[in-house]
Protein backbone atom coordinates (compact mmCIF):
# COMPACT_ATOMS: atom_id res chain seq x y z
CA UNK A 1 133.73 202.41 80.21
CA UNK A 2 132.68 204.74 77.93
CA UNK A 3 130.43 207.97 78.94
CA UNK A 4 127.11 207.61 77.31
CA UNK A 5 125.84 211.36 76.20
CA UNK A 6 122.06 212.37 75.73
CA UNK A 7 121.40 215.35 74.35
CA UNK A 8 122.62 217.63 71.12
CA UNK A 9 125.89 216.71 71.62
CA UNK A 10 127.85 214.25 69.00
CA UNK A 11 131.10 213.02 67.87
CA UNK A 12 132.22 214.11 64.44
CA UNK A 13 135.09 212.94 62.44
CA UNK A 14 137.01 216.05 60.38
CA UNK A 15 139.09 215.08 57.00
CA UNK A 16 141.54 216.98 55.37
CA UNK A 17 140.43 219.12 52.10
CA UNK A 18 144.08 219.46 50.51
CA UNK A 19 145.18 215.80 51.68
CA UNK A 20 142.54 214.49 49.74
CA UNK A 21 143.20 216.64 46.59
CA UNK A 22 146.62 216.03 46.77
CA UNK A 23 146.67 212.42 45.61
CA UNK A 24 149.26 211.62 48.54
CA UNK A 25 148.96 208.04 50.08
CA UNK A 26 147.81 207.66 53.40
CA UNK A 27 144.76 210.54 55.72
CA UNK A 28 144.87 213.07 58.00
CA UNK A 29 141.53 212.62 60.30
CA UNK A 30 140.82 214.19 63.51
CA UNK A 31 137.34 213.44 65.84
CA UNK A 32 136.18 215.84 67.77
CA UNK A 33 132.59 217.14 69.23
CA UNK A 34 130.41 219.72 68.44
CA UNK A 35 126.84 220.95 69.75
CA UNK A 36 124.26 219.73 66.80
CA UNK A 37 121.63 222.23 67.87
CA UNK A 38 123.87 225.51 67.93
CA UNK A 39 125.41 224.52 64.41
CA UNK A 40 123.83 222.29 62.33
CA UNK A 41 125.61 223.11 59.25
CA UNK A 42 129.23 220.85 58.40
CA UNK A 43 132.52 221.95 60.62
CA UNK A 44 135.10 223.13 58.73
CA UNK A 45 138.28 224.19 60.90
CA UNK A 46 141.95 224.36 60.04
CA UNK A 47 144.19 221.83 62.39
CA UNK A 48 147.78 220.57 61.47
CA UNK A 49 148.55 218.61 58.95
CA UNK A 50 151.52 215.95 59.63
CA UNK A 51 151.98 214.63 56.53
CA UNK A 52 151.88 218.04 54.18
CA UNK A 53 153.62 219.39 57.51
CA UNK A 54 151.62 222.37 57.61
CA UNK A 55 148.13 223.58 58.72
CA UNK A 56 145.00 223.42 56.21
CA UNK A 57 141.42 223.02 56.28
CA UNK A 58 139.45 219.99 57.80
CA UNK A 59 135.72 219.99 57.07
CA UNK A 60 133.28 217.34 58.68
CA UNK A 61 132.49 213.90 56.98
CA UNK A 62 129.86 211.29 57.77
């Protein structure tokens, strides 16, 4: 079963900037947890791509 957190803790899903601006079929998502209290502004990290094949920038969606 799944772990039930309290606290400022929280899932957040991260999309890819150039993907999406690319006009490509198909999404390159990653989830991933961050501390709400520490930084309340929107994530923005760069992970691998596997469709472009290359790394680029993810930023934080709702």
């Amino acid at each position: 079963m799944a772990k039930k957190t309290k606290g400022a803790r929280g899932q957040v899903i991260l999309e890819c900037t150039e993907h999406k601006n690319s006009g490509m079929p198909g999404t390159s998502r990653y989830i991933t947890t961050k501390n709400k209290k520490n930084t309340p502004d929107r994530l923005e990290v760069k992970k691998y791509n596997p469709i472009l094949k290359k790394m680029t920038t993810h930023k934080e969606i709702k």
